[in-house]
Protein backbone atom coordinates (compact mmCIF):
# COMPACT_ATOMS: atom_id res chain seq x y z
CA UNK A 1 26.86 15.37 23.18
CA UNK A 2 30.14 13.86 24.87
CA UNK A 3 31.55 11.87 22.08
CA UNK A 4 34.44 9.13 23.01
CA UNK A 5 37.90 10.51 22.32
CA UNK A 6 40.48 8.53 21.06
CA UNK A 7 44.03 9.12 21.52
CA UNK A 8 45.27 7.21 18.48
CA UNK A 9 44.18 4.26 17.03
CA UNK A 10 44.53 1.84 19.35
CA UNK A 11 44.06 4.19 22.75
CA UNK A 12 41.05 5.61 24.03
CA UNK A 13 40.41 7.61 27.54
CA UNK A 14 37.76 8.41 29.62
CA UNK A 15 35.30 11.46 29.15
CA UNK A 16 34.32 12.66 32.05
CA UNK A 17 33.39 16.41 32.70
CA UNK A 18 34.50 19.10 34.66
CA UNK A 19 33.85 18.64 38.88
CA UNK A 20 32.85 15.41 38.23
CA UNK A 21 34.27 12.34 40.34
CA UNK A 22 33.33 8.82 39.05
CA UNK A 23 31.55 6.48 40.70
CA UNK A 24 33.12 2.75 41.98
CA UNK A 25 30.85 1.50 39.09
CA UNK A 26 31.91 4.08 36.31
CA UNK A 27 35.37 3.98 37.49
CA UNK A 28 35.97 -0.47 37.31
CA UNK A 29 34.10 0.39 33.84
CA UNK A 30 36.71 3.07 32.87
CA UNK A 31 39.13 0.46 33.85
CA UNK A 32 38.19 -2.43 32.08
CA UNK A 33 37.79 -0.55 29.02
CA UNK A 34 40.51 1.93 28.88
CA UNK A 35 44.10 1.08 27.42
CA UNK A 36 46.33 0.23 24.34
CA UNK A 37 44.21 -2.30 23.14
CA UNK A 38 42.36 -2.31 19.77
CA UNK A 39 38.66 -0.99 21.13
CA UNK A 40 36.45 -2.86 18.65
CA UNK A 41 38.37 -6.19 19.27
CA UNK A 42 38.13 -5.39 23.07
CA UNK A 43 34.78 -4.49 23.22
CA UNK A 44 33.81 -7.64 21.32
CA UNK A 45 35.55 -9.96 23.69
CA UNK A 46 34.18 -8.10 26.80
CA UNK A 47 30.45 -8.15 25.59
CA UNK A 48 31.02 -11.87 24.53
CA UNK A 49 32.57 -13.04 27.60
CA UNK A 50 29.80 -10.62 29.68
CA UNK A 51 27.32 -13.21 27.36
CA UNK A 52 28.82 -16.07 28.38
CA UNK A 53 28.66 -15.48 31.90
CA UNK A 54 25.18 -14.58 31.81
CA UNK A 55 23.90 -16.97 29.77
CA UNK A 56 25.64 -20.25 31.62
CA UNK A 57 25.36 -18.16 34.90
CA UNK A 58 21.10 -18.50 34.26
CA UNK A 59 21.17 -21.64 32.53
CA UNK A 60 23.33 -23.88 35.38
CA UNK A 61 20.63 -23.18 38.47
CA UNK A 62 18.20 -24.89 36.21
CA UNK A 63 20.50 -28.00 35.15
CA UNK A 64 20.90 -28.77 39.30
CA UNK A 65 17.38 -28.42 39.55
CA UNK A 66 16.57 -31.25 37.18
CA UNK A 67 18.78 -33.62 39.91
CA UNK A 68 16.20 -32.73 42.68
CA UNK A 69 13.21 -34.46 42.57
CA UNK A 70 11.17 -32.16 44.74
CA UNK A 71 11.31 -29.55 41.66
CA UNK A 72 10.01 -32.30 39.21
CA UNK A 73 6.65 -31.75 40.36
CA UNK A 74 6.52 -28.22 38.58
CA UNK A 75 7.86 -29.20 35.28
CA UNK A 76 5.83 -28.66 32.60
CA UNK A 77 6.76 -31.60 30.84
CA UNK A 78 7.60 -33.98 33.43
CA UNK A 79 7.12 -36.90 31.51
CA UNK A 80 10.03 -36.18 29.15
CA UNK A 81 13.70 -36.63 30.77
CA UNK A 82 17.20 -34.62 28.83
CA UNK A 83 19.40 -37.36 28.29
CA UNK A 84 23.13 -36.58 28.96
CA UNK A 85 23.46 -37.55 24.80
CA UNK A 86 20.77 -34.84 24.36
CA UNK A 87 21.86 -32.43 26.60
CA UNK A 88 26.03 -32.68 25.47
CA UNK A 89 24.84 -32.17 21.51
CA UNK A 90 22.99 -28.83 21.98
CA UNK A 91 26.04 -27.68 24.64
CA UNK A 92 28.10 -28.39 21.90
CA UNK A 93 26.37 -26.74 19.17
CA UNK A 94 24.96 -23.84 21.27
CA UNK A 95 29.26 -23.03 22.44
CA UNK A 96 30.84 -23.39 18.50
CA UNK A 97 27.42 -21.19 17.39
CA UNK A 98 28.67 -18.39 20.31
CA UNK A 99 31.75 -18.18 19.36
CA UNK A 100 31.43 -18.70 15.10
CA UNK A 101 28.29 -16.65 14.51
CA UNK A 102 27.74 -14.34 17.23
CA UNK A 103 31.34 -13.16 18.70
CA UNK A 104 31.75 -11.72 15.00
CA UNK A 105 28.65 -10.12 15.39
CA UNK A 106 30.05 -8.39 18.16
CA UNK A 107 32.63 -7.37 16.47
CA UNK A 108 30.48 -5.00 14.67
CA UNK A 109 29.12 -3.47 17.59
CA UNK A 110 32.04 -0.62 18.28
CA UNK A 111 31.32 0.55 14.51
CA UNK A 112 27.63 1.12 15.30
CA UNK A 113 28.47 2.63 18.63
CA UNK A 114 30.15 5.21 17.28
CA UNK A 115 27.61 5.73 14.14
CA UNK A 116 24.69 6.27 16.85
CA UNK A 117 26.59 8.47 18.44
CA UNK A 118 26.19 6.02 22.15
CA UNK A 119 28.06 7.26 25.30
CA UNK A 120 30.67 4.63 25.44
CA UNK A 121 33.42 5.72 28.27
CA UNK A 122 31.57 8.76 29.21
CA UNK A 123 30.27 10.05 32.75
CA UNK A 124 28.42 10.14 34.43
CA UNK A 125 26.34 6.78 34.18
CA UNK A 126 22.47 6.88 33.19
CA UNK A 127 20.03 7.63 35.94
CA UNK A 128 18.66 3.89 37.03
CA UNK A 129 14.67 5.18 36.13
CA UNK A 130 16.53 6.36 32.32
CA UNK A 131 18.02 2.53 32.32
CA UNK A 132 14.78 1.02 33.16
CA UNK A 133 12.60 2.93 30.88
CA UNK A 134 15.32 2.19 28.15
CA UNK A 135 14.78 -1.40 28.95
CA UNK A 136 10.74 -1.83 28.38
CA UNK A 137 11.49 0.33 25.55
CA UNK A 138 14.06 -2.24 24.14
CA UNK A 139 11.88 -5.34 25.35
CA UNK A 140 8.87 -4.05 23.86
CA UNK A 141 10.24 -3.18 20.75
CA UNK A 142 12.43 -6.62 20.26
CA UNK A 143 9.03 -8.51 21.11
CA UNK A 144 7.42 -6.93 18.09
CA UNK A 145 10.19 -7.70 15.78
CA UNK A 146 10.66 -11.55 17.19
CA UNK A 147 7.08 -11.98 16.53
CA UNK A 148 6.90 -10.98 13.11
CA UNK A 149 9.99 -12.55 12.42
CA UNK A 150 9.14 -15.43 14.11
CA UNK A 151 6.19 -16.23 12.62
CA UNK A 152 7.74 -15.85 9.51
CA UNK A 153 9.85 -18.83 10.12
CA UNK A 154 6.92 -21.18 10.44
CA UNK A 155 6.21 -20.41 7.04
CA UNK A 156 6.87 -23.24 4.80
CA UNK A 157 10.92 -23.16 2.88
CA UNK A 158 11.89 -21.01 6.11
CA UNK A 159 10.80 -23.19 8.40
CA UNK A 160 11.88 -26.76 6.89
CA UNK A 161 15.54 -24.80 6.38
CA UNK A 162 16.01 -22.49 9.07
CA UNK A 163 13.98 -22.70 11.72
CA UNK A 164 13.17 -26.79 12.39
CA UNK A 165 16.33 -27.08 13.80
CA UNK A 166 14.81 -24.89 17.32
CA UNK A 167 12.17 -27.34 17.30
CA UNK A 168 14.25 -30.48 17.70
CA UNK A 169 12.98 -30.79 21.10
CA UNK A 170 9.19 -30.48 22.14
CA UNK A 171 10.27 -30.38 25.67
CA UNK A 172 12.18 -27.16 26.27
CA UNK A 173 15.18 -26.98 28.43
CA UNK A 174 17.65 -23.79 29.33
CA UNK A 175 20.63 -23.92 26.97
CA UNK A 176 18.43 -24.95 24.25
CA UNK A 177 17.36 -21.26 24.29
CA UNK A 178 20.04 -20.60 21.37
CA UNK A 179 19.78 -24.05 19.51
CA UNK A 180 19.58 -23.09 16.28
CA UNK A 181 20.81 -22.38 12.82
CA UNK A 182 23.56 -20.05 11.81
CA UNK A 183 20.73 -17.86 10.12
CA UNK A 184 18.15 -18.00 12.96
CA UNK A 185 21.10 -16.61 14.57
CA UNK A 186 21.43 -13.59 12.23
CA UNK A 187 17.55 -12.84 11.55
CA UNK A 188 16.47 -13.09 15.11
CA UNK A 189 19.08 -11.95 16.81
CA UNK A 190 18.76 -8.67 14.77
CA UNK A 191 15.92 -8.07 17.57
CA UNK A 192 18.16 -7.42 19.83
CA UNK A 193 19.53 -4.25 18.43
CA UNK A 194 16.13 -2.87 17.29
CA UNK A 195 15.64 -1.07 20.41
CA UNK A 196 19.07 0.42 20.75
CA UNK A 197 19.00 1.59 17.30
CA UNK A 198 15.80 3.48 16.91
CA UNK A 199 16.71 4.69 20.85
CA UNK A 200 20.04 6.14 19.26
CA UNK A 201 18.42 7.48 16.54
CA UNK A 202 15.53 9.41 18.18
CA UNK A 203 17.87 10.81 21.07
CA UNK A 204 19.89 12.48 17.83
CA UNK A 205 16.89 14.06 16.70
CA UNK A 206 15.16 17.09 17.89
CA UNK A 207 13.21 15.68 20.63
CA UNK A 208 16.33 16.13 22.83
CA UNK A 209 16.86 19.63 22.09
CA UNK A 210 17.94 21.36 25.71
CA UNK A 211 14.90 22.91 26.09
CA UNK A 212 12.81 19.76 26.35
CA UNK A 213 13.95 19.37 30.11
CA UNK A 214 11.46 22.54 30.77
CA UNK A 215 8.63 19.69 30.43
CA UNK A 216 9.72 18.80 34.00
CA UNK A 217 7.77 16.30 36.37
CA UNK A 218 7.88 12.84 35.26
CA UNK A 219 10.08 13.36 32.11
CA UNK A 220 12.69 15.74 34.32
CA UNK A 221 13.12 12.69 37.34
CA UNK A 222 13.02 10.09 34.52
CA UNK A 223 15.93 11.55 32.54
CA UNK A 224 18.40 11.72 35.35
CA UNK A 225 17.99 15.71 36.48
CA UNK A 226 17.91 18.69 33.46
CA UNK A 227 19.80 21.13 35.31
CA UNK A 228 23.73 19.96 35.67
CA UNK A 229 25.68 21.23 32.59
CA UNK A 230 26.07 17.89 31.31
CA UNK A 231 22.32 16.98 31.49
CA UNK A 232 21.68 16.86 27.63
CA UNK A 233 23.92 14.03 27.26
CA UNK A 234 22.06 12.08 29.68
CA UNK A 235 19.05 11.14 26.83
CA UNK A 236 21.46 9.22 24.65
CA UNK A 237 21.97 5.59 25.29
CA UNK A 238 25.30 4.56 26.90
CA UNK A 239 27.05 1.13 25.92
CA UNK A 240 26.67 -0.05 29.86
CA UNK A 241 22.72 -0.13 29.24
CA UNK A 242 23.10 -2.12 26.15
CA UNK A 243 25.07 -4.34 28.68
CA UNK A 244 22.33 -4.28 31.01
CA UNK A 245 19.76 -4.92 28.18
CA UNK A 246 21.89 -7.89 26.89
CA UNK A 247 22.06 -9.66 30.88
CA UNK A 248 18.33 -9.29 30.94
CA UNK A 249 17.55 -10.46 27.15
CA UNK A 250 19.48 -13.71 28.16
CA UNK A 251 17.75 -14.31 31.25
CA UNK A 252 14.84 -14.30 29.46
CA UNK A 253 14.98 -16.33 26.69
CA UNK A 254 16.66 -19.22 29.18
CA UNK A 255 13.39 -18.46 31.82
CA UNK A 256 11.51 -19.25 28.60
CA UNK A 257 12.80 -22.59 27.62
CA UNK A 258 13.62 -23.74 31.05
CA UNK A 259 10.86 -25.76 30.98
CA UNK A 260 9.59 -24.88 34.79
CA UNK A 261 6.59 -22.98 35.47
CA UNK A 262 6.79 -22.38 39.46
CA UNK A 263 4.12 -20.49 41.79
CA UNK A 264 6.15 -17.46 41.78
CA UNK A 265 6.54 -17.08 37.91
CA UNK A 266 5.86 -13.83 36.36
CA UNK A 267 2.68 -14.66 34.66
CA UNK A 268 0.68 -15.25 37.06
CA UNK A 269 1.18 -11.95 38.53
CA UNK A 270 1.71 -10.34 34.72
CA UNK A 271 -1.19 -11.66 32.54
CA UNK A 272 0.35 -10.17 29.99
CA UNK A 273 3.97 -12.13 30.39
CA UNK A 274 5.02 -14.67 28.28
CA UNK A 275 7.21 -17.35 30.29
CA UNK A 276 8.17 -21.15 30.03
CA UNK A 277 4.52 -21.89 30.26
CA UNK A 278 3.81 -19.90 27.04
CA UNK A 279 6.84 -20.55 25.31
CA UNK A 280 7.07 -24.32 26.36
CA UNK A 281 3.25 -24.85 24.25
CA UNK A 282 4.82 -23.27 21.17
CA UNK A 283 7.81 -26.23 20.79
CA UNK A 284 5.02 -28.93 22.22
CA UNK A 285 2.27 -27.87 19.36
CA UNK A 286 4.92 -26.42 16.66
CA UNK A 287 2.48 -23.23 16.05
CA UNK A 288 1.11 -20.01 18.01
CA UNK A 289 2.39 -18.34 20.79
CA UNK A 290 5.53 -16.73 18.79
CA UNK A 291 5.64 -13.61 21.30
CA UNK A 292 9.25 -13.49 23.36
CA UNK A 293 8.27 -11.25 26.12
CA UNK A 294 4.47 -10.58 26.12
CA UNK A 295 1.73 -12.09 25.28
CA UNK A 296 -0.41 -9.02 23.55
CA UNK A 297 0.85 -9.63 19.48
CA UNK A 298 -0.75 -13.22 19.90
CA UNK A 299 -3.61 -11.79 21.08
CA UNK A 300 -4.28 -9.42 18.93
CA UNK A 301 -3.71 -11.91 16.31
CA UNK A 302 -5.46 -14.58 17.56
CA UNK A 303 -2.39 -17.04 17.42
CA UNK A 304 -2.78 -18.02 21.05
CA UNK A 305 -6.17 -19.77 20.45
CA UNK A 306 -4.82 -23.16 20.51
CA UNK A 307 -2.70 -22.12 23.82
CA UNK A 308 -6.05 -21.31 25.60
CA UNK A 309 -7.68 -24.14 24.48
CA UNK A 310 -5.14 -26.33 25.45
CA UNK A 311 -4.79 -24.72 29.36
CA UNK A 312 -8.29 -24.93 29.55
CA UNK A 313 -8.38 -28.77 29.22
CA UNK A 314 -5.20 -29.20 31.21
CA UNK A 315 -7.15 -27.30 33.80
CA UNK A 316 -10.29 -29.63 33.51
CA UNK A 317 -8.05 -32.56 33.58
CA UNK A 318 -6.55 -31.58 36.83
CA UNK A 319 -9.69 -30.57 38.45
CA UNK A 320 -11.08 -33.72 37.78
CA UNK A 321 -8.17 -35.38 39.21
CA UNK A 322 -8.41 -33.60 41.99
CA UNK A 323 -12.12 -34.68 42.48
CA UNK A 324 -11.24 -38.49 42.11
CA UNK A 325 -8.56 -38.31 44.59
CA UNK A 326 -11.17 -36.38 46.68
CA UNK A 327 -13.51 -39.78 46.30
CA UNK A 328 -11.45 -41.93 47.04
């Protein structure tokens, strides 16, 4: 495997291989990356400012659609209103928690780059099938660990110090997505890597031996191609999918406490999808629903039963609404 080579200790190059010519995409990437400055401090600041853009990028179409009425009618709590009071406290909080807690988490992320052995300013680029597949991986296994863990926070002590301060609001609203305590922060933002890591760790291990290629069909046009001599290198994760993973992480968890549930939502297409709808009950009732992504660990342990119950009588109350306005 192509491992990143650095020139000295504050100067790193490109690896790309023999006959190959970069891509517009690979080569901005080699760019923005390559130089004199420190790598783990420049990573940091790139992935943090790639957050920030992301996350206010997602959250700001939301906060103009609270000015137009026409949208009001598919709020899930319409009744409740963010004052500008409200709304200025959890900006504040949410922007010193970014940059206090979570940029020096970042800072940690070169160090475990290199430690899982992840393509960093390698070519070429994963295949887009590798970076989707890499991405339900990642979503599926961060949804199992945000359960758990976030279930465990209802529990008594972690809940009355940690956890109540997510729960301010019953009525969810974008930025409030990372309202929360310094070590809600830590614990549940671990999630985030779980994927990567045990990603990084299998595609060390024998299962990407260069023989496994000779499996061909799905496996062969999933992995990017087994044939090119630098086709073995293409099963490890590379640092622009974690960037990929990251954009679509935060675009979820602000979808989730936006507080909108629209006609063209995922869930009702997805069954299995969790969404504003699903995530919105959890801060109105304080319990169930603790899935991020999916809906199936509820489920299976019956901690959506309140969340059906409580559908099925908004449901009733709107069909009989329906049939008095009918009446009259």
């Amino acid at each position: 495997m192509l491992n990143l080579t650095t020139l000295s200790t504050n100067t790193v190059k490109p690896v790309i291989p023999d006959g190959y010519s970069p891509n517009a995409l690979e080569q901005l990437w080699f760019n923005i990356f390559s130089g004199d400055m420190n790598p783990t401090i420049k990573l940091a600041l790139i992935l943090f400012a790639w957050h920030e853009f992301v996350f206010y990028s997602r959250f700001f179409p939301y906060l103009i659609l609270d000015q137009i009425p026409y949208f009001r009618q598919y709020k899930i709590q319409a009744d409740k209103q963010v004052s500008n009071e409200t709304l200025l406290k959890v900006t504040r909080h949410v922007s010193i928690s970014q940059i206090t807690t979570q940029l020096p988490m970042m800072i940690l992320f070169k160090p475990i780059v290199e430690t899982l052995g992840m393509r960093f300013l390698e070519a070429p680029f994963p295949s887009v099938p590798l970076i989707v597949l890499q991405n339900v991986f990642f979503m599926l296994a961060e949804d199992t660990y945000h359960y758990w863990g976030h279930r465990a926070l209802h529990w008594g002590w972690l809940y009355k110090n940690i956890h109540k301060q997510h729960h301010e609001y019953q009525a969810t609203f974008g930025i409030a997505a990372e309202y929360a305590s310094v070590a809600e922060v830590l614990i549940l933002g671990i999630g985030f890597f779980i994927g990567p890591v045990i990603w990084s760790l299998f595609s060390m291990g024998a299962w990407v031996a260069g023989d496994a290629c000779d499996a061909g069909g799905m496996l062969q046009w999933v992995l990017g191609g087994c044939g090119g001599h630098y086709a073995s290198s293409q099963y490890s994760l590379h640092v622009f999918t974690v960037f990929m993973w990251l954009a679509l992480r935060l675009v979820l968890t602000v979808d989730n406490h936006c507080g909108y549930d629209f006609p063209w939502s995922i869930r009702h297409f997805f069954p299995v999808w969790a969404g504003a709808d699903w995530h919105d009950y959890h801060h109105l009732a304080f319990i169930g629903n603790y899935g991020s992504t999916f809906r199936y660990w509820d489920w299976i342990c019956g901690t959506d039963v309140g969340y059906i119950k409580h559908t099925a009588k908004k449901a009733e109350m709107l069909q009989r609404s329906g049939g008095a306005k009918k009446t009259n």
